[in-house]
Protein backbone atom coordinates (compact mmCIF):
# COMPACT_ATOMS: atom_id res chain seq x y z
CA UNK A 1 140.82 144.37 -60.11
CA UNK A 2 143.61 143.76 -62.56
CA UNK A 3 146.53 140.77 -61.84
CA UNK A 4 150.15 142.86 -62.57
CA UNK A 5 152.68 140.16 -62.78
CA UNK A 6 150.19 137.43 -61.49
CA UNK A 7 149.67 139.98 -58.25
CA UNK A 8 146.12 141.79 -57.62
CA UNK A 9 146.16 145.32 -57.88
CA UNK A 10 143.25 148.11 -57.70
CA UNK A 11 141.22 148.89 -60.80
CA UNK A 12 139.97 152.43 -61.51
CA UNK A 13 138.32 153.64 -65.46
CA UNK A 14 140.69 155.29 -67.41
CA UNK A 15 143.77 153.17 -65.88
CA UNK A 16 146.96 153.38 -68.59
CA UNK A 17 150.27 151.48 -68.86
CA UNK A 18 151.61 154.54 -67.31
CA UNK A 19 149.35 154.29 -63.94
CA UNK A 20 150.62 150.82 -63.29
CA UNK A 21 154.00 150.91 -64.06
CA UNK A 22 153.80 154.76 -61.19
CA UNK A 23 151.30 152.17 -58.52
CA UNK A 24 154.49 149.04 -59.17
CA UNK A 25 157.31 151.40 -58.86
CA UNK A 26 158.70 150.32 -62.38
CA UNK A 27 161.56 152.47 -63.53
CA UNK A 28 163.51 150.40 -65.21
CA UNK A 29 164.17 151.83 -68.50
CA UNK A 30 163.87 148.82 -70.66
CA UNK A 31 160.45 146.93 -70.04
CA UNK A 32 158.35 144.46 -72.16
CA UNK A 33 154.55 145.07 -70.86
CA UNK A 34 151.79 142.74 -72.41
CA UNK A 35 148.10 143.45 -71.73
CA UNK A 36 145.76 140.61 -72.25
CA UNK A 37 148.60 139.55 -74.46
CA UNK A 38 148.88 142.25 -76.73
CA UNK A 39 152.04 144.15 -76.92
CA UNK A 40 152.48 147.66 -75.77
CA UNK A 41 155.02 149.55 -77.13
CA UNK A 42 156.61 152.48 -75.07
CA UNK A 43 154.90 155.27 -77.23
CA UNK A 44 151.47 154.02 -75.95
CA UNK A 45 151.93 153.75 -72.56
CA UNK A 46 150.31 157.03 -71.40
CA UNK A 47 147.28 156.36 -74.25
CA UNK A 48 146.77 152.67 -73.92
CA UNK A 49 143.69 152.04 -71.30
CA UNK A 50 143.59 148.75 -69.28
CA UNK A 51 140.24 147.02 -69.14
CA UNK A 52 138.90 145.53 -65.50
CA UNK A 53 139.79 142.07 -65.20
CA UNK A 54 142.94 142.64 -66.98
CA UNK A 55 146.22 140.51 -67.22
CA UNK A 56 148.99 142.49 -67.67
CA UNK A 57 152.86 141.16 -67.42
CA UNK A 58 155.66 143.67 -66.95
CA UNK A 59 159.17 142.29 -67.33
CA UNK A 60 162.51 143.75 -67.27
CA UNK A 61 164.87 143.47 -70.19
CA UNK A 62 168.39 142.71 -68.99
CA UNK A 63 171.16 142.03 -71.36
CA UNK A 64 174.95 141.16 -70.45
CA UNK A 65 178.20 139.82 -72.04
């Protein structure tokens, strides 16, 4: 089990950025995802594997004026 923005959610090998963000429902063009702490950039999403256990926090960028 990994914790998604401190919720559980179902661990499975080969799990990428990509498979959470499809399980969450994140569309939201502009994201910020950390794994563990390390920053994932947008180009890695479909390559980058999450480990069991993980900590992963997904938040939305939203600018204004």
């Amino acid at each position: 089990m990994i914790l998604v923005n401190e919720e559980p959610l179902d661990w499975h090998g080969g799990m990428t950025v990509r498979d959470i963000l499809r399980a969450r429902n994140y569309r939201f063009p502009m994201l910020v995802i950390h794994v563990n702490d390390a920053l994932i950039q947008k180009k890695d999403y479909d390559s980058t594997t999450i480990p069991d256990d993980a900590v992963v926090k997904v938040i939305h960028l939203i600018s204004g004026g």
